[in-house]
PDB file of N, CA and C in Angstrom:
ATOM      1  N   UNK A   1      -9.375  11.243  11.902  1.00  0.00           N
ATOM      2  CA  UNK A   1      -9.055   9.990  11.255  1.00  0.00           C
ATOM      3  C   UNK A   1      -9.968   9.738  10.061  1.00  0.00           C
ATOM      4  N   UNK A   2     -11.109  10.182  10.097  1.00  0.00           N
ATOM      5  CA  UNK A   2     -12.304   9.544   9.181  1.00  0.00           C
ATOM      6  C   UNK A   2     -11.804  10.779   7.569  1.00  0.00           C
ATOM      7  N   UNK A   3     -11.068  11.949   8.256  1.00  0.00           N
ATOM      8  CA  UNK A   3     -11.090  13.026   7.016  1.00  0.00           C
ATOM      9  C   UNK A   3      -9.683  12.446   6.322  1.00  0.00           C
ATOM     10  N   UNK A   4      -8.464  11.746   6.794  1.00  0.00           N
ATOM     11  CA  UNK A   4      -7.604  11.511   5.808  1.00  0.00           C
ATOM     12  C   UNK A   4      -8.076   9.582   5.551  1.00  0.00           C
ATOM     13  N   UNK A   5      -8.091   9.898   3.734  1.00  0.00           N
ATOM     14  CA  UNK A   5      -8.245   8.755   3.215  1.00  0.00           C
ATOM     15  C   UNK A   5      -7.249   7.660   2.820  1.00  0.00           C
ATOM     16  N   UNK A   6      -6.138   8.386   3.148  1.00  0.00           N
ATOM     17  CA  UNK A   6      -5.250   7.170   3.266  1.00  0.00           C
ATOM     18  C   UNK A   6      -4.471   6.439   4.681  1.00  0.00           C
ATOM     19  N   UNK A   7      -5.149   6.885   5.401  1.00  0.00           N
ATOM     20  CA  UNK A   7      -4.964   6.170   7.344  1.00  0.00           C
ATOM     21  C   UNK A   7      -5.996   5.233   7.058  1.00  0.00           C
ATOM     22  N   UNK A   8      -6.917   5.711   6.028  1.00  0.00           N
ATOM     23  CA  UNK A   8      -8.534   4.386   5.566  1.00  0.00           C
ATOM     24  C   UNK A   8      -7.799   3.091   4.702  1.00  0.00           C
ATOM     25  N   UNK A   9      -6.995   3.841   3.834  1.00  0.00           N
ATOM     26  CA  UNK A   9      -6.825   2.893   2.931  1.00  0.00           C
ATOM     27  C   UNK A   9      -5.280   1.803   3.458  1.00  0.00           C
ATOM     28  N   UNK A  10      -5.058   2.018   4.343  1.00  0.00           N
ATOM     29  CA  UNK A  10      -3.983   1.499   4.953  1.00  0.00           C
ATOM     30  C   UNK A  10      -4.413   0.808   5.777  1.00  0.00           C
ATOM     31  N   UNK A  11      -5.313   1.008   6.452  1.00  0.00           N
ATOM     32  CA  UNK A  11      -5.633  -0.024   7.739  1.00  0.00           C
ATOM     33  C   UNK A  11      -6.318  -0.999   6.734  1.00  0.00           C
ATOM     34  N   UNK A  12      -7.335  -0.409   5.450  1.00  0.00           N
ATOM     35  CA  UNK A  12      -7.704  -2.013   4.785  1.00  0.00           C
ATOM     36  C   UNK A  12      -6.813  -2.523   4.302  1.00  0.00           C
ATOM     37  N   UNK A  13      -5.652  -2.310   3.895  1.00  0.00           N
ATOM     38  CA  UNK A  13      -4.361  -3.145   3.496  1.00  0.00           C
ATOM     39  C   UNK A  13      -4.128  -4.006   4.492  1.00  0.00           C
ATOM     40  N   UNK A  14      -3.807  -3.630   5.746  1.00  0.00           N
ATOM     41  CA  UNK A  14      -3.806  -4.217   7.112  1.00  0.00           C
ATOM     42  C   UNK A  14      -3.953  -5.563   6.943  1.00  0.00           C
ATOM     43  N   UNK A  15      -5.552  -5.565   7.173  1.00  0.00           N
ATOM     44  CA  UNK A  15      -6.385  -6.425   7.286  1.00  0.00           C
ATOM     45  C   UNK A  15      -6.473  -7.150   6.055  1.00  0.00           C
ATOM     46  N   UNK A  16      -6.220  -7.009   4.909  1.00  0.00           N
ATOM     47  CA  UNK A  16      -5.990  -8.196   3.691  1.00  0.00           C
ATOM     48  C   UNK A  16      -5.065  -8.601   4.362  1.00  0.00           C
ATOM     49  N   UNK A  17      -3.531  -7.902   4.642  1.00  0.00           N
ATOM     50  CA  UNK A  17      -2.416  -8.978   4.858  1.00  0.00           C
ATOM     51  C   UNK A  17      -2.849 -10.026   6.315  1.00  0.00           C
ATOM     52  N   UNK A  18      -3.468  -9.764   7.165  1.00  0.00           N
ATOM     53  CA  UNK A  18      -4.206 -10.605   8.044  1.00  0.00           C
ATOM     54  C   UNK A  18      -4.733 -11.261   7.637  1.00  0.00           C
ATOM     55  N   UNK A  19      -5.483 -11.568   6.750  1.00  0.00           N
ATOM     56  CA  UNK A  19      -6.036 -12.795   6.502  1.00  0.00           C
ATOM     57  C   UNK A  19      -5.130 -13.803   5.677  1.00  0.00           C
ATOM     58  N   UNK A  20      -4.374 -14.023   5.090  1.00  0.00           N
ATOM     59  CA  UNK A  20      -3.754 -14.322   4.599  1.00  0.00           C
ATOM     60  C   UNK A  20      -3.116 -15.522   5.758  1.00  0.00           C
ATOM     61  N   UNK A  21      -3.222 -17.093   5.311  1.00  0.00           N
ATOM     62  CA  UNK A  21      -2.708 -18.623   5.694  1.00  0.00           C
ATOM     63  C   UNK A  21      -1.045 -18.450   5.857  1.00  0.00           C
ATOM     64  N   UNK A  22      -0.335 -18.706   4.242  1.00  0.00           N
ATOM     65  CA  UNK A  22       0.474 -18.736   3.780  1.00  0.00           C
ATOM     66  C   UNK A  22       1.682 -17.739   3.914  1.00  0.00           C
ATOM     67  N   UNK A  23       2.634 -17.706   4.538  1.00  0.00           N
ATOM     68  CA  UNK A  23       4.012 -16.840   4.720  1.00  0.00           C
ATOM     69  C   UNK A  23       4.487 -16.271   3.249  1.00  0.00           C
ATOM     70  N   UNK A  24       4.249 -17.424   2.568  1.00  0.00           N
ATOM     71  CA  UNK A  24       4.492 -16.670   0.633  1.00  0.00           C
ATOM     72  C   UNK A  24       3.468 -15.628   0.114  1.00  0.00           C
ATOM     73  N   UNK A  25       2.416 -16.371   0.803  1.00  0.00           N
ATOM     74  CA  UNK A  25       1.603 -15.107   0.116  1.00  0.00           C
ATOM     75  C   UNK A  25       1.433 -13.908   1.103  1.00  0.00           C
ATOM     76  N   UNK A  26       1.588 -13.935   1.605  1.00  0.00           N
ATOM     77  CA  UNK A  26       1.904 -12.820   2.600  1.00  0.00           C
ATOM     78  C   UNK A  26       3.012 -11.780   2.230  1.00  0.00           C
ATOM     79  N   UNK A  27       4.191 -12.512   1.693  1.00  0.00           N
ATOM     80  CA  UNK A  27       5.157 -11.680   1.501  1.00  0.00           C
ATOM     81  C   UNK A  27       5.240 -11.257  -0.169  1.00  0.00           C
ATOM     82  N   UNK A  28       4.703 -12.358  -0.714  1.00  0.00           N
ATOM     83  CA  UNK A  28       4.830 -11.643  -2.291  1.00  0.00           C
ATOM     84  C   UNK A  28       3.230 -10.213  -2.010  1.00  0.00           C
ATOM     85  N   UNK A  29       2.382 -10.469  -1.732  1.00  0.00           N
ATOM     86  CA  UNK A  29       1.053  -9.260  -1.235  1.00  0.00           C
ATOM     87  C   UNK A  29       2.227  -7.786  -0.933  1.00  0.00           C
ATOM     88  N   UNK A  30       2.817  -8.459   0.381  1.00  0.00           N
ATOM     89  CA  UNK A  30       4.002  -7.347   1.008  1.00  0.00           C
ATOM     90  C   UNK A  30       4.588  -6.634  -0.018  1.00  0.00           C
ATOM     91  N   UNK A  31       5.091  -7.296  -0.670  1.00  0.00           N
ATOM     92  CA  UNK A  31       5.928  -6.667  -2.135  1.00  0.00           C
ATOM     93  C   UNK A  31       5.247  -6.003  -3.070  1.00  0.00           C
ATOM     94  N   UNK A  32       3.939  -6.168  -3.583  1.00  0.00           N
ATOM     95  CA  UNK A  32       3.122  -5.541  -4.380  1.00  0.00           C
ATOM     96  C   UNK A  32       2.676  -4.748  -3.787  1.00  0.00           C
ATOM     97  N   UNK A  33       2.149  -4.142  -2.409  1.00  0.00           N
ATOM     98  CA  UNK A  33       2.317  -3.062  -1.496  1.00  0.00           C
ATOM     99  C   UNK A  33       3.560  -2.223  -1.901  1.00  0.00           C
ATOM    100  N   UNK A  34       4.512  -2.449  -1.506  1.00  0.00           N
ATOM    101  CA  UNK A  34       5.863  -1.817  -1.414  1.00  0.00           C
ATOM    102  C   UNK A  34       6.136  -1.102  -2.574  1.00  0.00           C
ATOM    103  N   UNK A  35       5.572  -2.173  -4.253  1.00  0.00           N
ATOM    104  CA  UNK A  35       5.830  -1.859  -4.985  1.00  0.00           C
ATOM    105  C   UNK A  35       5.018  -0.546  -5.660  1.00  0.00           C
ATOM    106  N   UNK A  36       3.561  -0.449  -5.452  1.00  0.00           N
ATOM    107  CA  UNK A  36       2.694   0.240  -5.556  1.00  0.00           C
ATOM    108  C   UNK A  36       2.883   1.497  -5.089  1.00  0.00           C
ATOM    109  N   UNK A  37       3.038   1.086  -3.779  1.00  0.00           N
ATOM    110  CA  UNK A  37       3.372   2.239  -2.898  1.00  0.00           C
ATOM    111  C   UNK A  37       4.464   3.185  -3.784  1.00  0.00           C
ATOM    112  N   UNK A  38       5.574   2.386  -4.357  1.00  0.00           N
ATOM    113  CA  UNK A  38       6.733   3.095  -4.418  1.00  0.00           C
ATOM    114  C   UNK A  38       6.152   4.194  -5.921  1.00  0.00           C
ATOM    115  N   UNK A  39       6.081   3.220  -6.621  1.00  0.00           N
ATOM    116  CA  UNK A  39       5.469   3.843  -7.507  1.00  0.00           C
ATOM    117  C   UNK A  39       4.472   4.648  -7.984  1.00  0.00           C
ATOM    118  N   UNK A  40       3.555   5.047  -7.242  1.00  0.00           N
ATOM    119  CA  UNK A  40       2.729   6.031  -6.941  1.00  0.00           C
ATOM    120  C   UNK A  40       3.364   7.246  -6.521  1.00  0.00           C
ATOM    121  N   UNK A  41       4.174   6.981  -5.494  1.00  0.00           N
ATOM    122  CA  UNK A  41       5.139   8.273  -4.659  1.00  0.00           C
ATOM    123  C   UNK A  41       6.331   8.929  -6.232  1.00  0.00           C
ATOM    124  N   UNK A  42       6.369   7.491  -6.935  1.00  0.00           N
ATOM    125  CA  UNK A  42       7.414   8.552  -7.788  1.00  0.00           C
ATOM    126  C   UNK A  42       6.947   9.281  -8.703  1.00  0.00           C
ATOM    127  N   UNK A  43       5.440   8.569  -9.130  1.00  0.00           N
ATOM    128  CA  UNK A  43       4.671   9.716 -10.421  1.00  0.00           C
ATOM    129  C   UNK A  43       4.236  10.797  -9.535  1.00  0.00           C
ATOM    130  N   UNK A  44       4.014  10.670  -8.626  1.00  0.00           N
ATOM    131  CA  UNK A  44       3.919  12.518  -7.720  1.00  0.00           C
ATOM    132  C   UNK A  44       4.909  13.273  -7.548  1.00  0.00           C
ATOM    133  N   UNK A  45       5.541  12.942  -6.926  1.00  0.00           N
ATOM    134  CA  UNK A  45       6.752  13.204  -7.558  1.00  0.00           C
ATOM    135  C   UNK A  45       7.300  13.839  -8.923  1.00  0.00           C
ATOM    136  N   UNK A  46       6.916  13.266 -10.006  1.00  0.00           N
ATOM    137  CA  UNK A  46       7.432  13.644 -11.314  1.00  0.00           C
ATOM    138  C   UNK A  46       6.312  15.156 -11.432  1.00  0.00           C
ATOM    139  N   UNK A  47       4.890  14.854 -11.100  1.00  0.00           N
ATOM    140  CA  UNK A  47       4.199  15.520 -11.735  1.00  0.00           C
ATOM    141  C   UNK A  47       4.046  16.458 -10.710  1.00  0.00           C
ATOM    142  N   UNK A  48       4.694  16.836  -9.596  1.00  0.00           N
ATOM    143  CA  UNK A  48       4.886  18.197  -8.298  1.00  0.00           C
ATOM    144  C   UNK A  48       6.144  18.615  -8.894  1.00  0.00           C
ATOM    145  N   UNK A  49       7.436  18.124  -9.897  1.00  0.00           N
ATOM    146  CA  UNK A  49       7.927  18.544 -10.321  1.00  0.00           C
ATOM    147  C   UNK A  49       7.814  19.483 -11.536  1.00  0.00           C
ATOM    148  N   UNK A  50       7.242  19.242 -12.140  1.00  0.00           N
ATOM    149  CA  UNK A  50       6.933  19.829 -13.630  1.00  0.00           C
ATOM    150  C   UNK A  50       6.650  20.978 -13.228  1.00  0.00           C
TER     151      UNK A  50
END
């Protein structure tokens, strides 16, 4: 667990969306996750293509 860094960087995502009061901000956070996420996966993507 300690050698892959993104099981690290996911559980601290976790725990931001845990703290979080508000159901809005919770879900717009959710979305900028999603969105990040997505977009990261597609420039690897582009650039495992080339």
């Amino acid at each position: 667990m300690q050698d892959n860094p993104i099981t690290l960087q996911v559980l601290g995502i976790c725990s931001a969306l845990a703290v979080t009061v508000k159901m809005d901000t919770a879900i717009v956070m959710s979305i900028a996750v999603i969105f990040v996420l997505t977009m990261s996966n597609t420039v690897v993507s582009i650039f495992r293509n080339m």
